[in-house]
C-alpha atoms as a PDB file:
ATOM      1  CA  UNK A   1     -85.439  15.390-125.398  1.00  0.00           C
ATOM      2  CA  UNK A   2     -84.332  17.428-122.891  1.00  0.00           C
ATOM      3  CA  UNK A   3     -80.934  16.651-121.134  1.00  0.00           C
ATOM      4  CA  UNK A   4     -80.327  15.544-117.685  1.00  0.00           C
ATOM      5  CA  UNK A   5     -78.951  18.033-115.276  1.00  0.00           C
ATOM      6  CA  UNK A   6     -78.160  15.825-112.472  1.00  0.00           C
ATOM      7  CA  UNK A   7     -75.639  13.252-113.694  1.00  0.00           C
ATOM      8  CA  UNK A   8     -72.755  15.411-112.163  1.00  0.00           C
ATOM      9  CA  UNK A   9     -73.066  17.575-109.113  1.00  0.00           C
ATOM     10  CA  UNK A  10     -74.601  20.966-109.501  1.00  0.00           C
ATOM     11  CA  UNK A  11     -71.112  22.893-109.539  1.00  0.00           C
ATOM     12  CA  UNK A  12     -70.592  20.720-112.879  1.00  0.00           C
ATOM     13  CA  UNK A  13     -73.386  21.331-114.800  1.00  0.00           C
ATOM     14  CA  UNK A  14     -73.333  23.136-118.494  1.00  0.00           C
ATOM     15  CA  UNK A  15     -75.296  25.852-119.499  1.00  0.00           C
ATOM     16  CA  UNK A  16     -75.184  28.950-121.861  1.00  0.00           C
ATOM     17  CA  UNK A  17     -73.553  31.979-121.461  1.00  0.00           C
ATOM     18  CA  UNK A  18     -69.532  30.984-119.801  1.00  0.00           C
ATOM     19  CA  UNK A  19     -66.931  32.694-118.485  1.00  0.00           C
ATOM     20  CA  UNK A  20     -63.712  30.803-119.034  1.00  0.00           C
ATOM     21  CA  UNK A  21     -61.231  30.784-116.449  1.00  0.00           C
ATOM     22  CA  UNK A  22     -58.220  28.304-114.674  1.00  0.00           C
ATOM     23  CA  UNK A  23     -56.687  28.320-111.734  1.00  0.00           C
ATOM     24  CA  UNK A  24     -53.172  27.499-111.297  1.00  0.00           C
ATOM     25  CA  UNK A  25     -51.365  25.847-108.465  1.00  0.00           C
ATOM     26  CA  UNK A  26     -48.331  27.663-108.308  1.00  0.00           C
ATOM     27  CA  UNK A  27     -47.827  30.881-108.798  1.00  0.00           C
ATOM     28  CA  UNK A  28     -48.840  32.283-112.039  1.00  0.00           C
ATOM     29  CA  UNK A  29     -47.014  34.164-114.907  1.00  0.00           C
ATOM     30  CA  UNK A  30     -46.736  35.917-117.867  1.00  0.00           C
ATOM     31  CA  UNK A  31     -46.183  32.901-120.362  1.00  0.00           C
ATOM     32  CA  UNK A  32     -48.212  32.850-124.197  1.00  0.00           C
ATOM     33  CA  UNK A  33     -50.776  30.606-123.182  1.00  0.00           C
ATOM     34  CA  UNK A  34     -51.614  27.877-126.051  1.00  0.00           C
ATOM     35  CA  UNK A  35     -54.904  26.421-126.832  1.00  0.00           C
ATOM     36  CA  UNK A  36     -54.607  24.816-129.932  1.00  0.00           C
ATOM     37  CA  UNK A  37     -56.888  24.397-133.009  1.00  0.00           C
ATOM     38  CA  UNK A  38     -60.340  24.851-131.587  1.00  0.00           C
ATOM     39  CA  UNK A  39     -63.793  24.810-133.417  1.00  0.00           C
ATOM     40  CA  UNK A  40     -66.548  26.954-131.923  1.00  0.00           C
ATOM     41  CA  UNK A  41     -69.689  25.742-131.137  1.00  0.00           C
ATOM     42  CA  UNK A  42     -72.379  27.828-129.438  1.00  0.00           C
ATOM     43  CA  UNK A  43     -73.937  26.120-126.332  1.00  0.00           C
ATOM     44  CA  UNK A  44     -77.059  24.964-128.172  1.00  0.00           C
ATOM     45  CA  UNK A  45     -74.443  23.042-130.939  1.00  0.00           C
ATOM     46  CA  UNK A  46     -72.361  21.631-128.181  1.00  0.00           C
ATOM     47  CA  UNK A  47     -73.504  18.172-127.309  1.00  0.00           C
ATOM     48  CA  UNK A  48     -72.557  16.757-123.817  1.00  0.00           C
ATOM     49  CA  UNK A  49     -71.736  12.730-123.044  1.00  0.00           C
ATOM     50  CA  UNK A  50     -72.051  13.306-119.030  1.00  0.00           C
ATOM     51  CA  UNK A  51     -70.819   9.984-118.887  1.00  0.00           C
ATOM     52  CA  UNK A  52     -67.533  10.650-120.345  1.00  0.00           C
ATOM     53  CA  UNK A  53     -64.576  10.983-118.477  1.00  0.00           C
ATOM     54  CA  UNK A  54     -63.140  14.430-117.508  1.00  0.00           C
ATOM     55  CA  UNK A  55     -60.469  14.387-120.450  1.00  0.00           C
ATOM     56  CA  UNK A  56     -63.120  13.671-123.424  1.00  0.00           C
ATOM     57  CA  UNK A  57     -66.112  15.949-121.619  1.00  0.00           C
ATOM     58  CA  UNK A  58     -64.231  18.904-121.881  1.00  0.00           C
ATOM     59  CA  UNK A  59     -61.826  18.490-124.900  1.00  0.00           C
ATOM     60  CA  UNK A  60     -58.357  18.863-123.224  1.00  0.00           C
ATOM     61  CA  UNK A  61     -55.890  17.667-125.307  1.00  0.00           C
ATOM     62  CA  UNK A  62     -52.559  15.163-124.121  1.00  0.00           C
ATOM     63  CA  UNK A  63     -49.893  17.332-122.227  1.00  0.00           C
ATOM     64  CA  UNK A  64     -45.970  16.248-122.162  1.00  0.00           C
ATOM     65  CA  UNK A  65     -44.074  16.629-118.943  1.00  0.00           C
ATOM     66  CA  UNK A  66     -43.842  20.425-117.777  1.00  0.00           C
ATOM     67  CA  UNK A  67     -40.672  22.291-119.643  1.00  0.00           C
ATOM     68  CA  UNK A  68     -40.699  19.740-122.925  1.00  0.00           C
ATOM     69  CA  UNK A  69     -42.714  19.705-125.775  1.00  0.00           C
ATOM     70  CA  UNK A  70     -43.208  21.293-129.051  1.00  0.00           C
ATOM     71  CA  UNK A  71     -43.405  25.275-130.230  1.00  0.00           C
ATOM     72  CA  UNK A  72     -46.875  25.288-128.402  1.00  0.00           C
ATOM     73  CA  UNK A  73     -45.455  24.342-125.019  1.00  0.00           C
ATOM     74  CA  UNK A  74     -46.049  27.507-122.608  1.00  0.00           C
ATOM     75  CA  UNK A  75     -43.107  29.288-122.422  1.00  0.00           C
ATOM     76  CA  UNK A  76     -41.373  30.315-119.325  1.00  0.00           C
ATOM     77  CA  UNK A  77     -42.217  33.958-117.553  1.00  0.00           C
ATOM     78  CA  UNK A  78     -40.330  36.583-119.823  1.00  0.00           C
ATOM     79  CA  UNK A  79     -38.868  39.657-118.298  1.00  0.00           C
ATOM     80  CA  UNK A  80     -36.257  42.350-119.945  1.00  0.00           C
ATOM     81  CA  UNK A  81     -34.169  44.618-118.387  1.00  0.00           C
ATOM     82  CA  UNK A  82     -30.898  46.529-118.993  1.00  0.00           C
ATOM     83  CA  UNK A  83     -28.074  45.184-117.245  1.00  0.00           C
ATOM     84  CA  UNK A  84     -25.841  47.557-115.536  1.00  0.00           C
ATOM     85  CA  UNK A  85     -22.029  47.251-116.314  1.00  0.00           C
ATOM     86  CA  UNK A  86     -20.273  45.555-114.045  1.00  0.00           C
ATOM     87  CA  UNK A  87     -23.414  42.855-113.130  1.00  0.00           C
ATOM     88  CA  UNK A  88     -24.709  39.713-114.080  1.00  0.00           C
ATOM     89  CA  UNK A  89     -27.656  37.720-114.966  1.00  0.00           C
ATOM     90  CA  UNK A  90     -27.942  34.061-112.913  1.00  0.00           C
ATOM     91  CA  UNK A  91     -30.554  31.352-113.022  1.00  0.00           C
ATOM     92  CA  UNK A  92     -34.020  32.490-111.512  1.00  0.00           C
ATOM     93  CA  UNK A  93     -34.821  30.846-108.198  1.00  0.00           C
ATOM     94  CA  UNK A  94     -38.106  29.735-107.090  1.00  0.00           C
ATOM     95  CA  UNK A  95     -39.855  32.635-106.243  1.00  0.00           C
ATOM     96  CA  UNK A  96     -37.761  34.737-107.900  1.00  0.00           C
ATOM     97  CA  UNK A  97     -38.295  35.832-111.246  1.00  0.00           C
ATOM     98  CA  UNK A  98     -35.150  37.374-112.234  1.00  0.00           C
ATOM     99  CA  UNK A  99     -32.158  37.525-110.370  1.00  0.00           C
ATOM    100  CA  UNK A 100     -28.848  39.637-110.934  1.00  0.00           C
ATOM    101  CA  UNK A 101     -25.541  39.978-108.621  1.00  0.00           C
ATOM    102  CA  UNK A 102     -22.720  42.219-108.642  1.00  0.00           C
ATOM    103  CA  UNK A 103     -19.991  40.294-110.238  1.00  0.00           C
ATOM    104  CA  UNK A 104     -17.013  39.516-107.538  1.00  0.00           C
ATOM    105  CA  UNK A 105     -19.397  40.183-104.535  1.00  0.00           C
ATOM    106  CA  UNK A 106     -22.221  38.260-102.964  1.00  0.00           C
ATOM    107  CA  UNK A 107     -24.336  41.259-103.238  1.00  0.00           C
ATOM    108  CA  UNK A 108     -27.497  40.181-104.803  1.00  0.00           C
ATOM    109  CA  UNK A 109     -30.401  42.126-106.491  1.00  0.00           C
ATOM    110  CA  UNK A 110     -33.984  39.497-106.999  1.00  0.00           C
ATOM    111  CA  UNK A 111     -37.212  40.475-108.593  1.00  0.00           C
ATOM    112  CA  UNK A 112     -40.438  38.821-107.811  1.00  0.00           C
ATOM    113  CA  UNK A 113     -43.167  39.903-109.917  1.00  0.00           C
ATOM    114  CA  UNK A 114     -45.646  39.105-108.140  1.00  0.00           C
ATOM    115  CA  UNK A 115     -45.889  38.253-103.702  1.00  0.00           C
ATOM    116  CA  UNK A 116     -48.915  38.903-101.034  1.00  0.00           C
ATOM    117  CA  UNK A 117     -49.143  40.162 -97.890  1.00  0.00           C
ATOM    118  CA  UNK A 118     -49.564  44.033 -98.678  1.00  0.00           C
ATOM    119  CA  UNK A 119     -46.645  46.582 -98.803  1.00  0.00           C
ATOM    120  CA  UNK A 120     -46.466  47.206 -95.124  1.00  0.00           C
ATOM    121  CA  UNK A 121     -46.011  43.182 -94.537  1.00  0.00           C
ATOM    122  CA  UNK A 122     -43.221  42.984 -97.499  1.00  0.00           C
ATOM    123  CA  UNK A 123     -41.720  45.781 -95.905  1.00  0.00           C
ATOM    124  CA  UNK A 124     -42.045  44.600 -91.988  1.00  0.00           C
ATOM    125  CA  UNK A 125     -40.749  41.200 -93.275  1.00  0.00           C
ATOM    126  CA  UNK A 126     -38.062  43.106 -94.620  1.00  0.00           C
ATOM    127  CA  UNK A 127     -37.070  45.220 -90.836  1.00  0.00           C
ATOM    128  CA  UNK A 128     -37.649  41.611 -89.598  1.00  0.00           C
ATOM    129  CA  UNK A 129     -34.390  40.319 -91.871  1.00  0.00           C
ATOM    130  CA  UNK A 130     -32.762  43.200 -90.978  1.00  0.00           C
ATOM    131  CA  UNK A 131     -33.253  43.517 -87.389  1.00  0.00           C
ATOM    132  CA  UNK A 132     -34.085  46.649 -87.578  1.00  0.00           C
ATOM    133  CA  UNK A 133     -37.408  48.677 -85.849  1.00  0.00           C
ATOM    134  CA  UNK A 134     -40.268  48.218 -88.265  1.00  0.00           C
ATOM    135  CA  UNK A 135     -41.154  51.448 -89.835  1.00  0.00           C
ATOM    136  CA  UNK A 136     -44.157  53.634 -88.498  1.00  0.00           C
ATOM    137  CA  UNK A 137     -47.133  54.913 -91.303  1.00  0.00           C
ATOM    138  CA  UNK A 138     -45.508  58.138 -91.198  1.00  0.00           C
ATOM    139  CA  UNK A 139     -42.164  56.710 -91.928  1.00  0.00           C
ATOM    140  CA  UNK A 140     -43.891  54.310 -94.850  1.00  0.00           C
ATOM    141  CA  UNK A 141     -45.812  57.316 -96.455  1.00  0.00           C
ATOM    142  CA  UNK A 142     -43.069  59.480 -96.257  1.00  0.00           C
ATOM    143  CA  UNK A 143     -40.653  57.474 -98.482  1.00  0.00           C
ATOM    144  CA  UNK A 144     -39.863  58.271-102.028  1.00  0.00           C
ATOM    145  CA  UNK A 145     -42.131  56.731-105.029  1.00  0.00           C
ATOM    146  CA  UNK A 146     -40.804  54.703-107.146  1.00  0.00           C
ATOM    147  CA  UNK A 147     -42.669  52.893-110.146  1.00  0.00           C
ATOM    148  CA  UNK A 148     -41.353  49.255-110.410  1.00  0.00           C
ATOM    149  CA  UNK A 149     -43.731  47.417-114.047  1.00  0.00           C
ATOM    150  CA  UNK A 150     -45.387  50.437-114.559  1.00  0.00           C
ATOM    151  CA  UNK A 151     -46.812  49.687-111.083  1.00  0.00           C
ATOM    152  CA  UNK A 152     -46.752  53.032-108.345  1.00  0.00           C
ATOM    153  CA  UNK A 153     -44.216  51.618-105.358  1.00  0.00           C
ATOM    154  CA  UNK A 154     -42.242  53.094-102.679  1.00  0.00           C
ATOM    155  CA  UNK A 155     -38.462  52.710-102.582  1.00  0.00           C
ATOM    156  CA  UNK A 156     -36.950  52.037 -99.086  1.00  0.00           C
ATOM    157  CA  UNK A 157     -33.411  51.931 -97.734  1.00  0.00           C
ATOM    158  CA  UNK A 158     -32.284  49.630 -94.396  1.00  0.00           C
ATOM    159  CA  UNK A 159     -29.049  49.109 -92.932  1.00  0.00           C
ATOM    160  CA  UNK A 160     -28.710  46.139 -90.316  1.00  0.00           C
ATOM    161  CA  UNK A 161     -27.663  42.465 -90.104  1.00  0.00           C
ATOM    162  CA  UNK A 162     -28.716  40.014 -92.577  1.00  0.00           C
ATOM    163  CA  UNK A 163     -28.347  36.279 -92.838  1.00  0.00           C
ATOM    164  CA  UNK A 164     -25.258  36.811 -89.674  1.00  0.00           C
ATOM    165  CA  UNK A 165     -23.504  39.269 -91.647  1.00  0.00           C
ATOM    166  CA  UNK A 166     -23.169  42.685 -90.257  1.00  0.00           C
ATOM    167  CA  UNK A 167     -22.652  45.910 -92.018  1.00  0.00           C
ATOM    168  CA  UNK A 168     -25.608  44.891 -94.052  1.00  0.00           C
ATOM    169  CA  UNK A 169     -27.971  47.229 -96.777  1.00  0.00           C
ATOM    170  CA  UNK A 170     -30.691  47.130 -98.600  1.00  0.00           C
ATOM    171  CA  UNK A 171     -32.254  48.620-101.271  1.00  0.00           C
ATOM    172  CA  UNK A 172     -36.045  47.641-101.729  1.00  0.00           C
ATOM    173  CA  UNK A 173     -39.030  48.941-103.812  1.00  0.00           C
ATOM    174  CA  UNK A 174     -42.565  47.265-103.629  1.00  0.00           C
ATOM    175  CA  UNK A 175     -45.347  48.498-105.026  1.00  0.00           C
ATOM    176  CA  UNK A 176     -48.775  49.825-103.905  1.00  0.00           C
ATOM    177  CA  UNK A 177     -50.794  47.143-105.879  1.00  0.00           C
ATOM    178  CA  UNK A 178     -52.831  43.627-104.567  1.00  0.00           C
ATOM    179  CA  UNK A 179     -50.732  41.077-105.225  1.00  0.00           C
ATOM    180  CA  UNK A 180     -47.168  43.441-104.746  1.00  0.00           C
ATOM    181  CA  UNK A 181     -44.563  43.403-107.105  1.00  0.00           C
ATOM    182  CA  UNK A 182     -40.729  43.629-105.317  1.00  0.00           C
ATOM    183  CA  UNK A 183     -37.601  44.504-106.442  1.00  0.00           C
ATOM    184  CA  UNK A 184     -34.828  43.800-103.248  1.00  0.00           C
ATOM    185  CA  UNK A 185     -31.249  44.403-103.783  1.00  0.00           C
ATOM    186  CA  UNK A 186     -28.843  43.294-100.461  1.00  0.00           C
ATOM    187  CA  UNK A 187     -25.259  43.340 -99.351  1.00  0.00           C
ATOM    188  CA  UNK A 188     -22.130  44.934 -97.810  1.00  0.00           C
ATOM    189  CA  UNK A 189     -23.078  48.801 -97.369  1.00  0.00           C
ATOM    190  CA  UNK A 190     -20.173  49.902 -99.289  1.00  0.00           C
ATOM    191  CA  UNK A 191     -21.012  47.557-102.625  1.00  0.00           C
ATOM    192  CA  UNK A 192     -24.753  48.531-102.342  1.00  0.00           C
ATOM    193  CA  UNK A 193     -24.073  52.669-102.231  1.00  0.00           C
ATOM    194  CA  UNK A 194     -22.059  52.347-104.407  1.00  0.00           C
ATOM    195  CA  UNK A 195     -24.680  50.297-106.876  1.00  0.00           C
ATOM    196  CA  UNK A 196     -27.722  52.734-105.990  1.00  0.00           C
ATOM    197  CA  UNK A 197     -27.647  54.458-109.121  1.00  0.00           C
ATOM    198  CA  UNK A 198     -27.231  51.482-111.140  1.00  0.00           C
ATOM    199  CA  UNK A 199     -30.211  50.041-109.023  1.00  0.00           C
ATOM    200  CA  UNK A 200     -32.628  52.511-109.599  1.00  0.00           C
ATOM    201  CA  UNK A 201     -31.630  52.501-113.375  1.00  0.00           C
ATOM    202  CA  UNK A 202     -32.563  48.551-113.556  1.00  0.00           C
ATOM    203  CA  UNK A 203     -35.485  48.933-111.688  1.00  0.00           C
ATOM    204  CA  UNK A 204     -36.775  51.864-114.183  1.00  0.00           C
ATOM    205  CA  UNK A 205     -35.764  49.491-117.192  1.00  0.00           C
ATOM    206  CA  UNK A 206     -37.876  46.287-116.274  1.00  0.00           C
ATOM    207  CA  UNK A 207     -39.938  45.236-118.662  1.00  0.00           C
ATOM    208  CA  UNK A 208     -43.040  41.507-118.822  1.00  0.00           C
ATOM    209  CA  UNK A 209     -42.505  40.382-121.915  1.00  0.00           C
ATOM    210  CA  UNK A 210     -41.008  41.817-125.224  1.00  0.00           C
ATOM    211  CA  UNK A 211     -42.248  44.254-127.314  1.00  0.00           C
ATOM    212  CA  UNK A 212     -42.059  41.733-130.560  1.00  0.00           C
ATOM    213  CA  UNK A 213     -43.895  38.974-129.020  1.00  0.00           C
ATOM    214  CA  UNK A 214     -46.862  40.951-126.699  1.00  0.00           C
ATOM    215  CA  UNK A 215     -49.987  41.629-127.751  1.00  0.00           C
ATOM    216  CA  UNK A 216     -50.570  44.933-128.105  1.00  0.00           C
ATOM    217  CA  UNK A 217     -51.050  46.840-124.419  1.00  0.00           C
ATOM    218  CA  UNK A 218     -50.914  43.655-122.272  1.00  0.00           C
ATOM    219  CA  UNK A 219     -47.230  42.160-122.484  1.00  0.00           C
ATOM    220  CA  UNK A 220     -49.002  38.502-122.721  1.00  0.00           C
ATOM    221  CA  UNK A 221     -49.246  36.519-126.169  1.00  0.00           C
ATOM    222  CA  UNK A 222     -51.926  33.639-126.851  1.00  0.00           C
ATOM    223  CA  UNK A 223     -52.885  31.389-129.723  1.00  0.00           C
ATOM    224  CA  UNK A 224     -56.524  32.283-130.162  1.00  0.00           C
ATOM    225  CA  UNK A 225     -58.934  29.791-130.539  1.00  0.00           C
ATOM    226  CA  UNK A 226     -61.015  30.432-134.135  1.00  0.00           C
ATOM    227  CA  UNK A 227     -63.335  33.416-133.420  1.00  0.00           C
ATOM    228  CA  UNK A 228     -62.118  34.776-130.824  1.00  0.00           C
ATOM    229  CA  UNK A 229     -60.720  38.249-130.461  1.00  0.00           C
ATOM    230  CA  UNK A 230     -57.943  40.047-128.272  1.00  0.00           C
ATOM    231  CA  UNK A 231     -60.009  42.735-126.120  1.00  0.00           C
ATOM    232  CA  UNK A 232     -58.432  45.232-124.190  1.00  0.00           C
ATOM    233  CA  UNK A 233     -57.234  44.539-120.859  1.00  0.00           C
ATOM    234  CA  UNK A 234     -58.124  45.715-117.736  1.00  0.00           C
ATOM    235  CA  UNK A 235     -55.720  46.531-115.505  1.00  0.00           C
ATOM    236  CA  UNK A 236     -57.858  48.201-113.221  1.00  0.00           C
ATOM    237  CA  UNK A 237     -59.931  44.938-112.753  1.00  0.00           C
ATOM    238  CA  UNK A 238     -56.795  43.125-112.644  1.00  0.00           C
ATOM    239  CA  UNK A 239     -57.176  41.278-115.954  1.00  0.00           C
ATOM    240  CA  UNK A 240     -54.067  41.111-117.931  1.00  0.00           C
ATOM    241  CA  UNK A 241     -55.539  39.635-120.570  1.00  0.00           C
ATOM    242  CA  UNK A 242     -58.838  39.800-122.320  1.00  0.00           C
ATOM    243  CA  UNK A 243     -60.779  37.720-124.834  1.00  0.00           C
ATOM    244  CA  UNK A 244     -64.070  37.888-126.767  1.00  0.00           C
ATOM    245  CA  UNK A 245     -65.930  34.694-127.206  1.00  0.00           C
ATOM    246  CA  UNK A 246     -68.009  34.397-130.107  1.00  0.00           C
ATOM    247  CA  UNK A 247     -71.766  33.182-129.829  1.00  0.00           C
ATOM    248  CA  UNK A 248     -73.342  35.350-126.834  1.00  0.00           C
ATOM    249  CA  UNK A 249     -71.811  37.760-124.166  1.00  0.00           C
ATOM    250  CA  UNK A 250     -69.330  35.575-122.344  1.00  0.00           C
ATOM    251  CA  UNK A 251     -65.689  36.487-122.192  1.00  0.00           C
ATOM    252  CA  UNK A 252     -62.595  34.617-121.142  1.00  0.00           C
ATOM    253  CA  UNK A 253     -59.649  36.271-118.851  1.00  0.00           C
ATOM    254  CA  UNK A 254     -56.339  36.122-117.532  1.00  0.00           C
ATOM    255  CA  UNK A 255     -54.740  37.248-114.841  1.00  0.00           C
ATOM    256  CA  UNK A 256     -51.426  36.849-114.255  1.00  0.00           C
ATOM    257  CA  UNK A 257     -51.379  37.143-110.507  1.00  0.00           C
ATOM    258  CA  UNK A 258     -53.940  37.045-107.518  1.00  0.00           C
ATOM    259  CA  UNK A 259     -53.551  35.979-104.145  1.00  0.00           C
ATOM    260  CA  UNK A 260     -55.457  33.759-102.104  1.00  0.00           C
ATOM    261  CA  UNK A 261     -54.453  30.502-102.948  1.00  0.00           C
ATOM    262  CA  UNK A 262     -56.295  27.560-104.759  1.00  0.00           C
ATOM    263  CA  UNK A 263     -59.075  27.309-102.064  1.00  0.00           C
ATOM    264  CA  UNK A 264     -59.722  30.622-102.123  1.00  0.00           C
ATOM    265  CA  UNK A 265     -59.907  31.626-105.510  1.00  0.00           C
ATOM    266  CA  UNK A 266     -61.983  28.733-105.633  1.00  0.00           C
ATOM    267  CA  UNK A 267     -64.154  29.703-102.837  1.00  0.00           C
ATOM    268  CA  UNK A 268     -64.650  33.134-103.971  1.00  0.00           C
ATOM    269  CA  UNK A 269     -66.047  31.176-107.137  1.00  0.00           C
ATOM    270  CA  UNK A 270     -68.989  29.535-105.280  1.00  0.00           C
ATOM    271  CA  UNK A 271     -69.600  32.416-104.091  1.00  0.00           C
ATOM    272  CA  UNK A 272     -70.559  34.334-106.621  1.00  0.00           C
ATOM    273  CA  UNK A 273     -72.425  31.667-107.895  1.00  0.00           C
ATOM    274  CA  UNK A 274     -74.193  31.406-104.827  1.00  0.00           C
ATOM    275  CA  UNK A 275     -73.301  27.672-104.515  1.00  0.00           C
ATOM    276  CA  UNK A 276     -71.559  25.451-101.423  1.00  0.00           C
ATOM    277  CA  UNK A 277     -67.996  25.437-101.160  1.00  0.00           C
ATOM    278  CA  UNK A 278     -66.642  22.663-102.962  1.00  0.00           C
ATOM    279  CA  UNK A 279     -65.042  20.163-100.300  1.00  0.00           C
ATOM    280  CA  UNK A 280     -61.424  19.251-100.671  1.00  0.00           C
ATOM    281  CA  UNK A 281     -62.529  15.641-102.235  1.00  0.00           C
ATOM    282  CA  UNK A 282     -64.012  17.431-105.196  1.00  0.00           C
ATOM    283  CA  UNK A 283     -61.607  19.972-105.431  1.00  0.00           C
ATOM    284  CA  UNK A 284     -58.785  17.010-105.593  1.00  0.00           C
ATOM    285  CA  UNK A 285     -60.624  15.558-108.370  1.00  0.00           C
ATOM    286  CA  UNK A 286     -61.019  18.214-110.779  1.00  0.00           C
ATOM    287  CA  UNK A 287     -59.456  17.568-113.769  1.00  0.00           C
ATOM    288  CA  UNK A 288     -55.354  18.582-114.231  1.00  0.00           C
ATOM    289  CA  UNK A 289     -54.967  21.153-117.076  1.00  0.00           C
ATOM    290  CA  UNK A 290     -51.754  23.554-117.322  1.00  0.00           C
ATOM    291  CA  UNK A 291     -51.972  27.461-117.573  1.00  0.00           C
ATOM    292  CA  UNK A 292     -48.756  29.807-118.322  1.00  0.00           C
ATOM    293  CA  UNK A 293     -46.467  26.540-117.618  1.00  0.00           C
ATOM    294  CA  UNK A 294     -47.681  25.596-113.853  1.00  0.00           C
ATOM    295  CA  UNK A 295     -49.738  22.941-112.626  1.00  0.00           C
ATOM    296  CA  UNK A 296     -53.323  23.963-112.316  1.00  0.00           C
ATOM    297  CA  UNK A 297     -57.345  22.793-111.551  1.00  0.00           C
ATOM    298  CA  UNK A 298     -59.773  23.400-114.262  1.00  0.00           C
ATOM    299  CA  UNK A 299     -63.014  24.019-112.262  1.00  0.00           C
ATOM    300  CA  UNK A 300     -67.103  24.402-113.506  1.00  0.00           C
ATOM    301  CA  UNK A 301     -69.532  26.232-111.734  1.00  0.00           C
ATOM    302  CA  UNK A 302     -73.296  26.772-112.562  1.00  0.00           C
ATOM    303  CA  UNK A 303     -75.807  29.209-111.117  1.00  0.00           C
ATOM    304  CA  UNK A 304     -76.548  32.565-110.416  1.00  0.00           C
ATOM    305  CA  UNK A 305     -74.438  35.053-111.107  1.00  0.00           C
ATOM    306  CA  UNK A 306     -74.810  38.775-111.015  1.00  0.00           C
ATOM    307  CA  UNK A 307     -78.437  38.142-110.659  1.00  0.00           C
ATOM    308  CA  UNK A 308     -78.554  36.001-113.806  1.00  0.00           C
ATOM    309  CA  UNK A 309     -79.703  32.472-113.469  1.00  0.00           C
ATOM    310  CA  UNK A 310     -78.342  29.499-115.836  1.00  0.00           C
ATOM    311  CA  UNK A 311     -75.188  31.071-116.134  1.00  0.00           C
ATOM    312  CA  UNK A 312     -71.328  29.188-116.172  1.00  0.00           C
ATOM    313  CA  UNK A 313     -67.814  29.500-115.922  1.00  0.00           C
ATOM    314  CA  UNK A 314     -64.935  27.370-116.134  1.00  0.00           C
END
């Protein structure tokens, strides 16, 4: 007997070959993500109650409050460096990822892994907290290169007032990728110059992950589900993380960070599907499910995409 299709709306129908994807509500990371024990089922196996609620439908399993829970629990993002002598490691800070100072001063040195807006906003923000001109293309292109996560940046130097304090400096790099990665280092001129060396020495050792606990070529870790396989990732596509799904062509990834926001990522979704936009009462009521330790939406689409019909992705 053939099953209904039209019990849910169209952007939450099943169908055969998925693509598995989540997207969070904060800003994402590198933390193992943790499934579980999973059985596979192809789509055929798979039998759907439509009249379930959102929790039994799709198999999510209970979740404790964010930062408890057992050796599963997603981890926090995971970042090494060498420390130069004479600094110190404090407590990241929302938005950023890692943050150092140089002990007995108040000059501070913050990386966030991953920030929008292009390296020409970062670095006009930057002029703008400095009160300084911002810099012309020529000026911009003309800096020196300097790789910050294996990423191709641009390292840039500004002298100025910042936060009411005069005889400010900073030492910035941010990198030539969509989202940016930025490593900013501020405070008196003299402490700063006389840190430069020791900056550019962090900034060279910055590491995601550890070597013992990333999968190989992709700094991220994962519990896979039975059947599934580690692929490798694609940077250039801007997936971190790649996995094979057994039981046709569909593949899951992860990427660690993309700007846009909820609604857009979302949006860009229907797109592709060629479906409406979802409106912001559907998009509240998508079910809750955490990825790499944030809050996040899981979402179902189901349509056309690229040019083949009956297609999905979650």
């Amino acid at each position: 007997m053939p099953r209904p299709r039209h019990r849910f709306p169209p952007f939450l129908r099943a169908a055969a070959p998925c693509a598995l994807a989540l997207v969070g509500t904060s800003a994402c990371s590198d933390a193992p993500a943790t499934f579980g024990e999973v059985k596979a089922y192809t789509a055929r196996e798979r039998t759907v109650d439509w009249k379930a609620d959102d929790k039994t439908r799709l198999l999510l399993r209970e979740m404790g409050p964010a930062g408890h829970g057992g050796e599963n629990q997603a981890q926090a993002p995971s970042f090494t460096a060498t420390v130069p002598d004479g600094w110190e490691t404090l407590p990241p800070q929302q938005f950023r990822d890692v943050l150092w100072r140089v002990k007995g001063t108040d000059a501070e040195c913050a990386l966030l892994a991953s920030v929008g807006g292009g390296l020409k906003g970062n670095l006009d923000r930057w002029c703008d907290q400095f009160g300084v001109p911002r810099l012309s293309d020529e000026q911009v292109a003309a800096a020196p290169a300097m790789p910050l996560l294996g990423k191709p940046g641009k390292l840039f130097e500004l002298e100025g007032t910042f936060q009411k304090k005069s005889d400010q400096k900073l030492l910035g790099i941010i990198t030539d990728t969509d989202p940016q990665a930025t490593l900013k280092f501020t405070g008196s001129r003299e402490v700063v110059q006389q840190n430069l060396d020791k900056f550019l020495a962090l900034a060279r050792s910055i590491r995601v992950g550890t070597a013992a606990a990333a999968a190989p070529g992709t700094g991220y870790t994962a519990d896979l589900p039975a059947g599934w396989t580690q692929l490798p990732s694609q940077p250039e596509r801007f997936r971190d993380a790649v996995f094979g799904v057994p039981g046709g062509d569909g593949d899951c990834a992860y990427t660690a960070a993309v700007g846009g926001g909820l609604r857009g990522n979302v949006d860009r979704w229907t797109e592709q599907f060629g479906l409406p936009a979802l409106t912001d009462e559907q998009l509240a009521a998508a079910p809750q499910h955490p990825l790499g330790g944030a809050p996040a939406k899981f979402v179902e689409l189901a349509g056309t995409f690229r040019g083949r019909a009956d297609m999905v992705m979650g």
